[in-house]
N, C-alpha and C. Protein backbone atom coordinates (compact mmCIF):
# COMPACT_ATOMS: atom_id res chain seq x y z
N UNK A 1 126.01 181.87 97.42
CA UNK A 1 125.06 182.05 98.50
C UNK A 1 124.10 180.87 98.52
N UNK A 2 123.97 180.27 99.65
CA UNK A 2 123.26 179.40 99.77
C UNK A 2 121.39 179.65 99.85
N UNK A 3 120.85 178.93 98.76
CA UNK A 3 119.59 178.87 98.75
C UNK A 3 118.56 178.40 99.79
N UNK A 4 117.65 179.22 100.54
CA UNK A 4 116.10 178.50 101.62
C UNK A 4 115.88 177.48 101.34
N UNK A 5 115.85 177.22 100.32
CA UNK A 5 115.05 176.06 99.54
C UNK A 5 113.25 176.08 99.50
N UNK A 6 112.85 175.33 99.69
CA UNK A 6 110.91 174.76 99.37
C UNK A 6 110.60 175.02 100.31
N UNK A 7 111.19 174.83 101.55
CA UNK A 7 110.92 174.23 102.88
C UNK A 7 110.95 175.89 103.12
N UNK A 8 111.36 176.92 103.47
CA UNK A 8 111.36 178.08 103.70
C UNK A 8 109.92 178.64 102.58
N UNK A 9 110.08 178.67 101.45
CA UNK A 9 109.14 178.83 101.05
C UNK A 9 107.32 178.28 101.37
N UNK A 10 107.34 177.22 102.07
CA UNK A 10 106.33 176.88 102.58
C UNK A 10 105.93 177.57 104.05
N UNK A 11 107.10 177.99 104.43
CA UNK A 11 107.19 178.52 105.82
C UNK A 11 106.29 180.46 105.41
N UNK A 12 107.00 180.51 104.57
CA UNK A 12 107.00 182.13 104.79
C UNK A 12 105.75 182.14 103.98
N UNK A 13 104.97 181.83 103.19
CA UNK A 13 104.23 182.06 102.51
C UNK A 13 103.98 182.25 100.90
N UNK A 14 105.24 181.78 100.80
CA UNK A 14 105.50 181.83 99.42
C UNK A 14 106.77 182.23 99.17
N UNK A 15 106.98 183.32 99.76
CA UNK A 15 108.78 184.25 99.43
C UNK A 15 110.00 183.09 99.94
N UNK A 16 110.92 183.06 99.40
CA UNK A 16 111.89 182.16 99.93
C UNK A 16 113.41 183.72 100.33
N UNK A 17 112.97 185.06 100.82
CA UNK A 17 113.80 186.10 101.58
C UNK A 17 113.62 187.30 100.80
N UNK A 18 114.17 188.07 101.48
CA UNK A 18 114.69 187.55 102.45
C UNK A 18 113.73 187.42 103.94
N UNK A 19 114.71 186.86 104.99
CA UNK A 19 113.77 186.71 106.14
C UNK A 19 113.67 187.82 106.97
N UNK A 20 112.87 187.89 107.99
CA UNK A 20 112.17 189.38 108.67
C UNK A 20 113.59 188.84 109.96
N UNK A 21 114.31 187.88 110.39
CA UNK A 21 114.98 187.68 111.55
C UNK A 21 116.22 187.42 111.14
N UNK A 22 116.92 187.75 111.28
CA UNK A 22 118.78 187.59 110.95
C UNK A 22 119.20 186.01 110.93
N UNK A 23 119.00 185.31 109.86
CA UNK A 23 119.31 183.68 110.36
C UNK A 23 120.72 182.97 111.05
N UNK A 24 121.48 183.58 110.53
CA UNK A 24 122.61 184.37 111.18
C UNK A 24 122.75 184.06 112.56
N UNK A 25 122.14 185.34 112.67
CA UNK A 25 122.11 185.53 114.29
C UNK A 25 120.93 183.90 114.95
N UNK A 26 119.76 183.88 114.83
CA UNK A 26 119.50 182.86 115.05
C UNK A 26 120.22 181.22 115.13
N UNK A 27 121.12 180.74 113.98
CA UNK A 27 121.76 179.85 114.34
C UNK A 27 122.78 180.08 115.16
N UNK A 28 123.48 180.89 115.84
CA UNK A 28 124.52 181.51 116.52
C UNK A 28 123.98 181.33 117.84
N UNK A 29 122.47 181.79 118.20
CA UNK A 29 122.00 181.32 119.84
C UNK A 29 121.64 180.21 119.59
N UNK A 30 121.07 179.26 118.39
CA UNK A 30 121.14 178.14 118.68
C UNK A 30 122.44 177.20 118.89
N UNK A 31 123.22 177.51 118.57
CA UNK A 31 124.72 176.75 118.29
C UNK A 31 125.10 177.00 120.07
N UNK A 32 125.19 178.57 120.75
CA UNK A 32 125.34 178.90 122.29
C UNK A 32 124.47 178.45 123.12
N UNK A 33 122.87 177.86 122.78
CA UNK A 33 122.39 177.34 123.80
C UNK A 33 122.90 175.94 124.51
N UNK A 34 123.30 175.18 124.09
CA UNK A 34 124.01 174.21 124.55
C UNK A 34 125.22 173.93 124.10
N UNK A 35 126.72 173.24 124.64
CA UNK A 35 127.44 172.72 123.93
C UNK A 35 127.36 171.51 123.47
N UNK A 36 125.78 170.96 123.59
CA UNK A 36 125.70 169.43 122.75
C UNK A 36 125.66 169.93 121.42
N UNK A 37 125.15 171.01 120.75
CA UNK A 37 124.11 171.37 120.18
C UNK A 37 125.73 171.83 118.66
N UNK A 38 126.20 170.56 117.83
CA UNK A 38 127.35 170.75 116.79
C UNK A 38 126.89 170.96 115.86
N UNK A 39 125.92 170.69 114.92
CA UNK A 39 125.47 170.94 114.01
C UNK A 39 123.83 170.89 113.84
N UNK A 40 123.89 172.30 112.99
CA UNK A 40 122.35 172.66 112.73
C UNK A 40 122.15 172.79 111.34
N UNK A 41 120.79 171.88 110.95
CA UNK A 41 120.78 172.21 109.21
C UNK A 41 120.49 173.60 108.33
N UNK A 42 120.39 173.57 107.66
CA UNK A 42 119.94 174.72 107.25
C UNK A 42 118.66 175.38 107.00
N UNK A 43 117.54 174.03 107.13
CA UNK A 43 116.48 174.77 107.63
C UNK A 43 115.69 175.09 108.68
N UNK A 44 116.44 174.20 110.05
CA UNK A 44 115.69 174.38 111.80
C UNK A 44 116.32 175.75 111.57
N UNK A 45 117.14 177.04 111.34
CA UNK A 45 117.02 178.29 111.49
C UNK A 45 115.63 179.22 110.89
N UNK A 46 115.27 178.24 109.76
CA UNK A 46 114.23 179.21 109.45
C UNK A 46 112.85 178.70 109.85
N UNK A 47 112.76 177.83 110.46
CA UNK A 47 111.89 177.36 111.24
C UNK A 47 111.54 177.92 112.31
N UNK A 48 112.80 178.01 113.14
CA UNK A 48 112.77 179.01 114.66
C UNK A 48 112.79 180.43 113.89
N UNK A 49 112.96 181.08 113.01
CA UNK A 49 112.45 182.42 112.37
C UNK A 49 111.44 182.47 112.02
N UNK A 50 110.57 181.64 111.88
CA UNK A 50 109.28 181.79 111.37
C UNK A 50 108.08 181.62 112.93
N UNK A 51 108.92 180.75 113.60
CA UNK A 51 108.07 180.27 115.02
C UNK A 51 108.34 181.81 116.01
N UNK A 52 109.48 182.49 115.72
CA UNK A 52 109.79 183.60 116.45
C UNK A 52 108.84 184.95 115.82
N UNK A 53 108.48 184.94 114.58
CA UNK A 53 107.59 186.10 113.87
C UNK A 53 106.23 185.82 114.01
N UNK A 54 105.90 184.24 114.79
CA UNK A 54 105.03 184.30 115.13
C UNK A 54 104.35 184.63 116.88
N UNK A 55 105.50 184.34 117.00
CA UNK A 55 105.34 184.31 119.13
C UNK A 55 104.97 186.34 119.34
N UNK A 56 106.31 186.94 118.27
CA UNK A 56 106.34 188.58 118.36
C UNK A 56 105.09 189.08 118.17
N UNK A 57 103.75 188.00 117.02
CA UNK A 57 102.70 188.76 116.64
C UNK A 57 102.07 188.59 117.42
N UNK A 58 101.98 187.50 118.42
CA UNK A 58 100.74 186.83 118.91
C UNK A 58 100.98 188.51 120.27
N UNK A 59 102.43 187.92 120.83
CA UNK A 59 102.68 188.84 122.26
C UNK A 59 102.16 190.22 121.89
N UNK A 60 102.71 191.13 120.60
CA UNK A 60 101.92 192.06 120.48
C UNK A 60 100.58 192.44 120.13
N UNK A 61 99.47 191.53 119.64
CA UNK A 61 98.18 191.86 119.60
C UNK A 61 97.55 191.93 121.40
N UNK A 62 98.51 190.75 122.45
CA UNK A 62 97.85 190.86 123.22
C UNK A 62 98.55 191.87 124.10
N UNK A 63 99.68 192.47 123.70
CA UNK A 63 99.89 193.93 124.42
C UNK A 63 98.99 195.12 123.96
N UNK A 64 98.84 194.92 122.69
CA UNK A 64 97.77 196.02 122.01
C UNK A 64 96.43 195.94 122.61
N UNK A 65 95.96 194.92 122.82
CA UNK A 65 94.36 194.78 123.47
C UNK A 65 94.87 195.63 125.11
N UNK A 66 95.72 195.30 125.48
CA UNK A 66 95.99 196.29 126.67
C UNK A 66 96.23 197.10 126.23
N UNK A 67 96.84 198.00 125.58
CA UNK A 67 97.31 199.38 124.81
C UNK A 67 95.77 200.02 125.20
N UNK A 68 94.66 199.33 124.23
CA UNK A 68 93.54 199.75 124.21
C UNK A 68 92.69 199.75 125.29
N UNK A 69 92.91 199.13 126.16
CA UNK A 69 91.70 198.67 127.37
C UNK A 69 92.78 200.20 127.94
N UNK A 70 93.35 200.66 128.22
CA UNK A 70 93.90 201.59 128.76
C UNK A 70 93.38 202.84 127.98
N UNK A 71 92.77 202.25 127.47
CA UNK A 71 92.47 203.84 126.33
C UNK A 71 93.62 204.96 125.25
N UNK A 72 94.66 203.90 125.15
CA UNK A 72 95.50 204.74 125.38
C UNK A 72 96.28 204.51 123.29
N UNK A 73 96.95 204.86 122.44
CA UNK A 73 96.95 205.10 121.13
C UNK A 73 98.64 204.20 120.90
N UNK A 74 99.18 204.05 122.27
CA UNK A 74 100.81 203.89 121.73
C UNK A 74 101.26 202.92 123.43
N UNK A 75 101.50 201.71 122.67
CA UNK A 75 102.22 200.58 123.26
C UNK A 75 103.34 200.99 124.38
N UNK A 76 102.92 200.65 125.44
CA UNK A 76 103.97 201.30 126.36
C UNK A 76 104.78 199.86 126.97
N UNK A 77 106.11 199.58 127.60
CA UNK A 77 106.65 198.74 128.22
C UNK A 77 105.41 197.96 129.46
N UNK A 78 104.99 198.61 129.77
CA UNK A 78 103.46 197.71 130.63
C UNK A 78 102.76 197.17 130.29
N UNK A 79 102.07 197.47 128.81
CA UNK A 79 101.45 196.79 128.13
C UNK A 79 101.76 195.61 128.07
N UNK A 80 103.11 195.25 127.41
CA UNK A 80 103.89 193.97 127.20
C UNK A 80 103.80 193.20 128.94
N UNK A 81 104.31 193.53 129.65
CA UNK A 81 104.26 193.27 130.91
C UNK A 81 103.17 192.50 131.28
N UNK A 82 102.09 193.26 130.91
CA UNK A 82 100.72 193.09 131.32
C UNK A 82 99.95 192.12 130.54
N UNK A 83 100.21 191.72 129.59
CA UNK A 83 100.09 190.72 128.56
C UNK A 83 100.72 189.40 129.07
N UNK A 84 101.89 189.49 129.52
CA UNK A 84 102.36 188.33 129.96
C UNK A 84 102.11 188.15 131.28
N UNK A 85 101.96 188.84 131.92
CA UNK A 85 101.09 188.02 133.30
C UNK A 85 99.94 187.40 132.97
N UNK A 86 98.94 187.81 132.52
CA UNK A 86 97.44 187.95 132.03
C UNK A 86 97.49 187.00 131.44
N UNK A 87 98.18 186.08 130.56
CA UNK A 87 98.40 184.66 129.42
C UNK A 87 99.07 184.25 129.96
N UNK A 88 98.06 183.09 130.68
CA UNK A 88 99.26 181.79 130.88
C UNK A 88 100.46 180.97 129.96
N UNK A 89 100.22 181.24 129.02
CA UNK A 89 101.17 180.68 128.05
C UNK A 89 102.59 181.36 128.34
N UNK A 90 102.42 182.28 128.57
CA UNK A 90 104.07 183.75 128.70
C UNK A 90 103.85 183.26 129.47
N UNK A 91 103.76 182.26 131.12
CA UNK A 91 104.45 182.17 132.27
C UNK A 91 106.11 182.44 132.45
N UNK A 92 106.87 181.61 131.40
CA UNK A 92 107.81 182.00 131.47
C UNK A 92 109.06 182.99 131.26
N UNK A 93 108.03 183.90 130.70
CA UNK A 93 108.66 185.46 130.43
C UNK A 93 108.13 186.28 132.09
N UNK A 94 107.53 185.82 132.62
CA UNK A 94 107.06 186.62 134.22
C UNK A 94 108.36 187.02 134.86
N UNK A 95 109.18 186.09 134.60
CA UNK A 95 110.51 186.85 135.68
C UNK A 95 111.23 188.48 134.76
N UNK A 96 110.86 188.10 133.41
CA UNK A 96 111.55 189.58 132.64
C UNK A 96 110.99 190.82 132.80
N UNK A 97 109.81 190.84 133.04
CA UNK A 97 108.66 191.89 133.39
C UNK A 97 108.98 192.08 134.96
N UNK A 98 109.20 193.81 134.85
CA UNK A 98 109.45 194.30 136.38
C UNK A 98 108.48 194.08 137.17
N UNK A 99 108.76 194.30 138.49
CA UNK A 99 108.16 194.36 139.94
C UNK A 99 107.12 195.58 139.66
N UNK A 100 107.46 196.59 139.08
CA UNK A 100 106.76 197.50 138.75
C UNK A 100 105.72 197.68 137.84
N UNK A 101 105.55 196.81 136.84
CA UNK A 101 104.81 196.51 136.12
C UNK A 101 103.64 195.51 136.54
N UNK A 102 103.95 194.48 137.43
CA UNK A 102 103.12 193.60 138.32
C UNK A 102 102.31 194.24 139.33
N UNK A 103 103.30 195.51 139.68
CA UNK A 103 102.32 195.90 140.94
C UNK A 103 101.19 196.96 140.69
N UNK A 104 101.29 197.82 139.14
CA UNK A 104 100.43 198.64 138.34
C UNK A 104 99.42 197.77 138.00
N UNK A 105 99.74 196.61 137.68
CA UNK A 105 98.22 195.55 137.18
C UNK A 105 97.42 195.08 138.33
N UNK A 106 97.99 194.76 139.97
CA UNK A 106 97.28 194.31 140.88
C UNK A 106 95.79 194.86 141.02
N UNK A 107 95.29 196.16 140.52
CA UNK A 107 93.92 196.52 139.83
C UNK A 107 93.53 195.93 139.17
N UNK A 108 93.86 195.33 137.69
CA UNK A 108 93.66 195.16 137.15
C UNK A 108 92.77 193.38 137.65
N UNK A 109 93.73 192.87 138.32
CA UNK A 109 93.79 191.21 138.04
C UNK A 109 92.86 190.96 139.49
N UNK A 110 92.71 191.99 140.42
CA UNK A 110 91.73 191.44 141.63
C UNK A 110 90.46 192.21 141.40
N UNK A 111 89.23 191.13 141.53
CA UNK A 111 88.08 191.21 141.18
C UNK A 111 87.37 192.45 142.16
C-alpha cells in the first residue's frame, strides 16, 4: 500500500489517513475531467481532498447561518440553495439550486 507521505501530513493536520474523501474516487474525476489530463501524482489527489473538506465546511456554516436566520434546528435543501445565491463566491453552483429555491428567497434578497 502506498504511503501519503509529509505532504498529506501537512495537509491534514498531522494524520497522514485515513482521508475523510475516497482518493480513489477523486483521482478517477480528475483523470474524466479532461482527456489531456494522463497522469496524476500522488499527492494533487490529496490536495483536491483537503481543498474539497474545505469548500463542504465553508458551504455548510453558511447554510447553517440560514438554518438559523429561519429559526429553524435542521438544515433543509434551501438552506444550501440560499447560501449559494447569497455568496458570490458559489456563483457557479447557481444553476444546481432549483427555480424553487430562488423564488422562496426573493423575500429574502429585496430590500
Amino acid at each position: 500500500m502506498r504511503q501519503a507521505g509529509a505532504y498529506s501530513k501537512l495537509l491534514s493536520g498531522g494524520r497522514s489517513g485515513p482521508h475523510a474523501l475516497p482518493l480513489a474516487r477523486i483521482k478517477k474525476i480528475m483523470k474524466n475531467s479532461s482527456e489531456e489530463v494522463k497522469m496524476i501524482s500522488g499527492e494533487a489527489p490529496i490536495v483536491f481532498s483537503k481543498a474539497c473538506e474545505l469548500f463542504i465546511e465553508e458551504l455548510t456554516k453558511r447554510a447553517w447561518a440560514m438554518t438559523l436566520q429561519g429559526k429553524r434546528r435542521t438544515m433543509q435543501r434551501e438552506d444550501v440553495a440560499s447560501a449559494v445565491i447569497t455568496t458570490d463566491v458559489f456563483d457557479f453552483l447557481i444553476n444546481l439550486v432549483s427555480d424553487a429555491a430562488q423564488e422562496s428567497l426573493q423575500p429574502v434578497l429585496e430590500p
